[in-house]
C-alpha atoms as a PDB file:
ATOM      1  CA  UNK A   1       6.914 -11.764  19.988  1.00  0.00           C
ATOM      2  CA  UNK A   2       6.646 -10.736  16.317  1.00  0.00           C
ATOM      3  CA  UNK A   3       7.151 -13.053  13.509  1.00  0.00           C
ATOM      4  CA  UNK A   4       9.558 -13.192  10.941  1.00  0.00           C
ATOM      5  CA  UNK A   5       8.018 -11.872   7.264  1.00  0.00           C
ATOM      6  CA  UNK A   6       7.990 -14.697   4.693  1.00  0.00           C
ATOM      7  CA  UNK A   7       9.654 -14.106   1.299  1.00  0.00           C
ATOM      8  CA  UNK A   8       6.463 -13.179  -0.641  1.00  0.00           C
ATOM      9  CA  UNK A   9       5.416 -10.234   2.351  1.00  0.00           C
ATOM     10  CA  UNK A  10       9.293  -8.492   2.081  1.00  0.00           C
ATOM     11  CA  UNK A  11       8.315  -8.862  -1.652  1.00  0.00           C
ATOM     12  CA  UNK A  12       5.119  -7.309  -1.232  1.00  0.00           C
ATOM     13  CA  UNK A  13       6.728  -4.756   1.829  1.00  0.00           C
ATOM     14  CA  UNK A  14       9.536  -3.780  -0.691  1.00  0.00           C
ATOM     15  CA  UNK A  15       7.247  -2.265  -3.319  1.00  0.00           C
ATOM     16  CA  UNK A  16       4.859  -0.360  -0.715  1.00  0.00           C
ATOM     17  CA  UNK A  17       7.946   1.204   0.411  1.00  0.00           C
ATOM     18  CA  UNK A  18       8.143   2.623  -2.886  1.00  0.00           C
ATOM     19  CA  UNK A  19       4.922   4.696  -3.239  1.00  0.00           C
ATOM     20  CA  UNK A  20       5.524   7.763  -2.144  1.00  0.00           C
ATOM     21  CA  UNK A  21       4.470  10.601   0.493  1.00  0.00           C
ATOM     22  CA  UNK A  22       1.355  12.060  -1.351  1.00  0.00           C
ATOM     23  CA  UNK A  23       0.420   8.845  -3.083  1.00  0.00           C
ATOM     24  CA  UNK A  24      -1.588   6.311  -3.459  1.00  0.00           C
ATOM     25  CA  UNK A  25      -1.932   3.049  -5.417  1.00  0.00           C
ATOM     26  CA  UNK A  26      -4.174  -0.278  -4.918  1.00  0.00           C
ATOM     27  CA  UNK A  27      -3.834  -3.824  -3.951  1.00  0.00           C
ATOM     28  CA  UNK A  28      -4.132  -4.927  -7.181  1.00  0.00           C
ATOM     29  CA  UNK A  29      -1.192  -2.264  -8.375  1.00  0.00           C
ATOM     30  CA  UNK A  30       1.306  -3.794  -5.925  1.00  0.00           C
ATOM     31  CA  UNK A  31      -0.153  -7.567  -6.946  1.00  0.00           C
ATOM     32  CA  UNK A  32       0.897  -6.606 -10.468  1.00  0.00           C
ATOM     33  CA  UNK A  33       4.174  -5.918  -9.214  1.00  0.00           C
ATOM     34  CA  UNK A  34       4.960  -9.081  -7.150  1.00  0.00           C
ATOM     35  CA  UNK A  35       3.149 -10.851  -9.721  1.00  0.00           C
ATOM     36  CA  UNK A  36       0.652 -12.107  -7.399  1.00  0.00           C
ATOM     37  CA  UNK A  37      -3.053 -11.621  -6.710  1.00  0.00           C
ATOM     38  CA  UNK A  38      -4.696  -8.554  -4.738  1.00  0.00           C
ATOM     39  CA  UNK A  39      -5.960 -10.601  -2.223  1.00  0.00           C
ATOM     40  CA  UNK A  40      -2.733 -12.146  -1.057  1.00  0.00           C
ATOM     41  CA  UNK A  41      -1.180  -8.908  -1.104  1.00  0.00           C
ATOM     42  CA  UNK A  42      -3.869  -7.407   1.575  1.00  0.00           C
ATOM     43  CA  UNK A  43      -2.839 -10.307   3.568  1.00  0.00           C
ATOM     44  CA  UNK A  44       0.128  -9.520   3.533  1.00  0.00           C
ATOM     45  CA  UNK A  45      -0.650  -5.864   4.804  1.00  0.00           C
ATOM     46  CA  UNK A  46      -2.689  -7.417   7.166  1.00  0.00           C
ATOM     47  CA  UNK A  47      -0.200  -9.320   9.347  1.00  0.00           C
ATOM     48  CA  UNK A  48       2.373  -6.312   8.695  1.00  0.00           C
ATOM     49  CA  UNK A  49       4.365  -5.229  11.888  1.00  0.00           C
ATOM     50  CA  UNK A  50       7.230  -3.180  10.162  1.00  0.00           C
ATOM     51  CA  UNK A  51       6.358   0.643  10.400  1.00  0.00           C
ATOM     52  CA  UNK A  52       8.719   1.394   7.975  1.00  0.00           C
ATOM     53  CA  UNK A  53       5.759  -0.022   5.284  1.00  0.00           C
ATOM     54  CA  UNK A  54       3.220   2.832   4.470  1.00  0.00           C
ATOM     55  CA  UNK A  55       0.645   0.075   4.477  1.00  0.00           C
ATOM     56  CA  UNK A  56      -2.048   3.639   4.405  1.00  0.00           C
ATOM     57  CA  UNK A  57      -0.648   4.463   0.921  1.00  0.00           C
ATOM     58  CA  UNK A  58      -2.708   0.686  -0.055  1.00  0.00           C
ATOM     59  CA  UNK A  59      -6.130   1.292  -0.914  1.00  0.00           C
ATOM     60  CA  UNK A  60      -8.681  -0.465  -3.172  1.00  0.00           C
ATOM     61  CA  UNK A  61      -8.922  -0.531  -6.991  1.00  0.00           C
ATOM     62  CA  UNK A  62     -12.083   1.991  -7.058  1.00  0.00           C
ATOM     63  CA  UNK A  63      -9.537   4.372  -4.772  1.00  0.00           C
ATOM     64  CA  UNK A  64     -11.620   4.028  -1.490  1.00  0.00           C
ATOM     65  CA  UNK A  65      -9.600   3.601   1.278  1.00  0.00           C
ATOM     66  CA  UNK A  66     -10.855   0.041   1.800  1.00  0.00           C
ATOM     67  CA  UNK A  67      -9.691  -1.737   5.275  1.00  0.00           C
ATOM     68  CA  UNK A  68      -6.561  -0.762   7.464  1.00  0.00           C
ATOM     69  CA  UNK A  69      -5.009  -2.169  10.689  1.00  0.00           C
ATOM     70  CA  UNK A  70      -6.500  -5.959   9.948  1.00  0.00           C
ATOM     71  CA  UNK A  71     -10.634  -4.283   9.642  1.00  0.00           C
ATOM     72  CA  UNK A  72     -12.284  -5.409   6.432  1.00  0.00           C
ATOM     73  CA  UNK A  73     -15.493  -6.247   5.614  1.00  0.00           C
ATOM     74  CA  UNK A  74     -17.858  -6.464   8.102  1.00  0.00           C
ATOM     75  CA  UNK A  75     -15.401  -4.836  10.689  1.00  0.00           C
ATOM     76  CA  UNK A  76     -14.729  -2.170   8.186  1.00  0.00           C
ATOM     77  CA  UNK A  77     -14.079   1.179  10.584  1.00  0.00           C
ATOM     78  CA  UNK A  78     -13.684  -0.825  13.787  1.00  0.00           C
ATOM     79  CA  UNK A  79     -11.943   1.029  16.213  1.00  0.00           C
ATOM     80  CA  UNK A  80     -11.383   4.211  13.631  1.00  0.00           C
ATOM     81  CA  UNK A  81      -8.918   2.362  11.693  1.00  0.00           C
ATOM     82  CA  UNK A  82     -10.591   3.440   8.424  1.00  0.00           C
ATOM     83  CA  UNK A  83     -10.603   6.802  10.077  1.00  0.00           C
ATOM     84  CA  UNK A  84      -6.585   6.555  10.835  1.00  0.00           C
ATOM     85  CA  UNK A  85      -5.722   5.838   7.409  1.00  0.00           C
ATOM     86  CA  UNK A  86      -7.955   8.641   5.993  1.00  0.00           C
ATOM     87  CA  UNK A  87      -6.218  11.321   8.452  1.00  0.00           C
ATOM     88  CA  UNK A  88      -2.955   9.934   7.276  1.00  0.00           C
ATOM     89  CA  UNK A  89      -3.020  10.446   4.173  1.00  0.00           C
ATOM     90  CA  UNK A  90      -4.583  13.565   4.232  1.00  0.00           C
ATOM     91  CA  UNK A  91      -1.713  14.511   6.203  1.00  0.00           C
ATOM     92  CA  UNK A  92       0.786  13.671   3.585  1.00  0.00           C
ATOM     93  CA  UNK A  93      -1.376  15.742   1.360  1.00  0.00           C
ATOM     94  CA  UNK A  94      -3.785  13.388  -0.484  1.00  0.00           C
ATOM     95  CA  UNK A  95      -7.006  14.724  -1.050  1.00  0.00           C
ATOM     96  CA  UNK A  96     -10.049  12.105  -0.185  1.00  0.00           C
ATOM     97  CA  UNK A  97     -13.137  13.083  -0.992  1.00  0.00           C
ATOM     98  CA  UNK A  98     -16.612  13.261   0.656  1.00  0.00           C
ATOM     99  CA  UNK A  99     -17.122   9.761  -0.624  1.00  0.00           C
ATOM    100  CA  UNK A 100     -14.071   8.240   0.502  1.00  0.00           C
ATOM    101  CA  UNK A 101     -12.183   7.943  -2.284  1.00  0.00           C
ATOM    102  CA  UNK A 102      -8.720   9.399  -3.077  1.00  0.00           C
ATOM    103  CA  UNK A 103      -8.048  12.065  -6.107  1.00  0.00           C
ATOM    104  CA  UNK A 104      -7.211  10.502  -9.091  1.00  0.00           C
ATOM    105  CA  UNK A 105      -3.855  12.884  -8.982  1.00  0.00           C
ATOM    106  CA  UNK A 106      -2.538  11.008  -6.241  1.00  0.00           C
ATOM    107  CA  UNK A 107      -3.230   7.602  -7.356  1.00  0.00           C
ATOM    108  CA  UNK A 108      -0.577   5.823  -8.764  1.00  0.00           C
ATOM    109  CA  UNK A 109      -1.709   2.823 -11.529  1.00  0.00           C
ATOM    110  CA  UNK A 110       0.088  -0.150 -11.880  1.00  0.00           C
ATOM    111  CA  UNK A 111       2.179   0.754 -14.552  1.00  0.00           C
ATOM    112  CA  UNK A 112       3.906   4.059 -12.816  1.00  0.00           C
ATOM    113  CA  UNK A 113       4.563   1.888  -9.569  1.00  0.00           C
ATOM    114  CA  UNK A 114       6.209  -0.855 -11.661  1.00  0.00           C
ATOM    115  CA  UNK A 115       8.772   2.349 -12.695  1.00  0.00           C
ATOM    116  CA  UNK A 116       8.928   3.073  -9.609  1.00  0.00           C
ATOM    117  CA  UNK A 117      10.261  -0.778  -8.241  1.00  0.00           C
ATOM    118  CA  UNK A 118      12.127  -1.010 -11.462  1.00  0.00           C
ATOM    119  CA  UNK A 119      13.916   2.252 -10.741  1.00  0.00           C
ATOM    120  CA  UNK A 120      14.979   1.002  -7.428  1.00  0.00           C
ATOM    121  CA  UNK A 121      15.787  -2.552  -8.240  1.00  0.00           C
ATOM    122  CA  UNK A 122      18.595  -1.127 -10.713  1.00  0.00           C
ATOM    123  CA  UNK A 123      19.879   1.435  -7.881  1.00  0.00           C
ATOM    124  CA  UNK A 124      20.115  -1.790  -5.688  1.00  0.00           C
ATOM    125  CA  UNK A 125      21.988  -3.989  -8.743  1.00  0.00           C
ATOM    126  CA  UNK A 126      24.428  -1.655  -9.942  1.00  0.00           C
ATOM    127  CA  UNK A 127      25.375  -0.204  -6.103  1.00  0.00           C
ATOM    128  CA  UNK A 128      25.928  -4.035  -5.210  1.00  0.00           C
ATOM    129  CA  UNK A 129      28.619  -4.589  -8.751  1.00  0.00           C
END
Protein backbone atom coordinates (compact mmCIF):
# COMPACT_ATOMS: atom_id res chain seq x y z
CA UNK A 1 0.00 0.00 0.00
CA UNK A 2 1.61 3.39 -0.72
CA UNK A 3 1.28 6.31 1.49
CA UNK A 4 -0.21 9.47 1.04
CA UNK A 5 2.65 12.49 0.42
CA UNK A 6 2.58 15.05 3.26
CA UNK A 7 2.23 18.75 2.37
CA UNK A 8 5.97 19.64 2.53
CA UNK A 9 6.93 16.36 -0.13
CA UNK A 10 3.99 17.68 -2.92
CA UNK A 11 5.85 20.98 -2.09
CA UNK A 12 9.10 19.58 -2.65
CA UNK A 13 7.50 17.03 -5.72
CA UNK A 14 5.97 20.22 -7.35
CA UNK A 15 9.26 22.00 -7.99
CA UNK A 16 11.24 18.74 -9.23
CA UNK A 17 8.57 18.50 -11.69
CA UNK A 18 9.77 21.66 -12.94
CA UNK A 19 13.41 20.97 -13.95
CA UNK A 20 13.46 19.98 -17.11
CA UNK A 21 14.49 17.04 -19.64
CA UNK A 22 18.29 17.84 -20.02
CA UNK A 23 18.69 19.35 -16.59
CA UNK A 24 19.88 19.22 -13.56
CA UNK A 25 19.80 21.12 -10.25
CA UNK A 26 20.71 20.12 -6.44
CA UNK A 27 19.07 19.44 -3.20
CA UNK A 28 19.95 22.48 -1.90
CA UNK A 29 18.41 24.37 -5.25
CA UNK A 30 14.97 22.82 -4.64
CA UNK A 31 15.48 23.52 -0.56
CA UNK A 32 15.83 27.15 -1.61
CA UNK A 33 12.68 26.88 -3.30
CA UNK A 34 10.43 25.26 -0.61
CA UNK A 35 12.30 27.26 1.74
CA UNK A 36 13.53 24.36 3.56
CA UNK A 37 16.85 22.61 4.15
CA UNK A 38 18.68 20.12 1.60
CA UNK A 39 18.50 17.43 3.80
CA UNK A 40 14.76 17.32 4.27
CA UNK A 41 14.32 17.69 0.72
CA UNK A 42 16.44 14.29 -0.05
CA UNK A 43 14.06 12.80 2.31
CA UNK A 44 11.61 13.66 0.69
CA UNK A 45 13.03 12.08 -2.64
CA UNK A 46 13.74 9.29 -0.67
CA UNK A 47 10.28 8.00 0.30
CA UNK A 48 9.02 9.26 -3.30
CA UNK A 49 6.60 6.74 -5.08
CA UNK A 50 5.10 9.15 -7.79
CA UNK A 51 6.96 8.52 -11.19
CA UNK A 52 5.73 11.49 -12.48
CA UNK A 53 8.79 13.26 -10.12
CA UNK A 54 12.18 13.18 -12.06
CA UNK A 55 13.70 12.53 -8.67
CA UNK A 56 17.23 11.68 -11.27
CA UNK A 57 17.21 15.38 -12.30
CA UNK A 58 18.25 15.87 -8.04
CA UNK A 59 21.79 15.66 -7.56
CA UNK A 60 24.25 17.15 -5.02
CA UNK A 61 25.55 20.73 -4.69
CA UNK A 62 29.20 19.78 -6.17
CA UNK A 63 26.92 18.24 -9.30
CA UNK A 64 27.77 14.51 -8.53
CA UNK A 65 25.00 12.47 -8.86
CA UNK A 66 24.94 11.74 -5.12
CA UNK A 67 22.34 8.83 -3.94
CA UNK A 68 19.15 7.61 -5.90
CA UNK A 69 16.39 5.04 -5.18
CA UNK A 70 16.84 5.46 -1.08
CA UNK A 71 21.18 4.48 -1.45
CA UNK A 72 23.28 7.11 0.27
CA UNK A 73 26.19 6.99 2.06
CA UNK A 74 27.56 3.93 2.83
CA UNK A 75 25.06 2.11 0.43
CA UNK A 76 25.96 4.60 -2.19
CA UNK A 77 25.66 2.36 -5.70
CA UNK A 78 23.78 -0.50 -4.06
CA UNK A 79 22.04 -2.39 -6.47
CA UNK A 80 23.22 0.12 -9.54
CA UNK A 81 20.99 2.76 -8.40
CA UNK A 82 23.78 5.36 -8.77
CA UNK A 83 24.31 3.64 -12.06
CA UNK A 84 20.36 4.10 -13.05
CA UNK A 85 20.36 7.65 -12.44
CA UNK A 86 23.63 8.24 -14.39
CA UNK A 87 22.13 6.29 -17.58
CA UNK A 88 19.09 8.42 -17.16
CA UNK A 89 20.20 11.35 -17.47
CA UNK A 90 22.53 10.72 -19.99
CA UNK A 91 19.62 9.63 -21.84
CA UNK A 92 17.86 12.89 -21.64
CA UNK A 93 21.09 14.31 -22.87
CA UNK A 94 23.11 15.46 -19.82
CA UNK A 95 26.61 15.01 -20.12
CA UNK A 96 28.35 13.40 -16.77
CA UNK A 97 31.68 13.24 -16.75
CA UNK A 98 34.42 10.64 -15.98
CA UNK A 99 34.22 11.85 -12.43
CA UNK A 100 30.67 11.72 -11.93
CA UNK A 101 29.67 14.95 -12.06
CA UNK A 102 27.18 16.66 -14.43
CA UNK A 103 28.23 19.65 -17.02
CA UNK A 104 27.87 22.80 -15.62
CA UNK A 105 25.49 23.58 -18.89
CA UNK A 106 22.94 21.42 -17.62
CA UNK A 107 22.89 22.42 -14.11
CA UNK A 108 20.35 24.61 -13.12
CA UNK A 109 21.30 27.04 -9.79
CA UNK A 110 18.88 28.01 -7.46
CA UNK A 111 18.02 31.14 -8.81
CA UNK A 112 16.92 29.86 -12.56
CA UNK A 113 14.74 27.03 -10.84
CA UNK A 114 13.04 29.62 -8.60
CA UNK A 115 11.95 31.23 -12.36
CA UNK A 116 11.13 28.29 -13.26
CA UNK A 117 8.38 27.53 -10.04
CA UNK A 118 7.55 31.16 -10.21
CA UNK A 119 6.68 30.86 -13.88
CA UNK A 120 4.38 28.05 -13.17
CA UNK A 121 2.83 29.21 -9.98
CA UNK A 122 1.41 32.33 -12.04
CA UNK A 123 0.18 29.90 -15.00
CA UNK A 124 -1.62 28.00 -12.11
CA UNK A 125 -3.10 31.55 -10.40
CA UNK A 126 -4.28 33.31 -13.29
CA UNK A 127 -5.82 29.86 -15.15
CA UNK A 128 -7.72 29.32 -11.70
CA UNK A 129 -9.31 33.51 -11.78
Amino acid sequence: MSRKSSAFETRVYEAVRQIPSGMATSYGAVAVVVGSSPRSVGSAMRRCQDRSVPCHRVIAADRRLGGFGGCSGGQWNRGGAVDRKRKMLEAEGVEVGGDGRVSEAAFLDEVALEKKTNKRRRRLVNNND
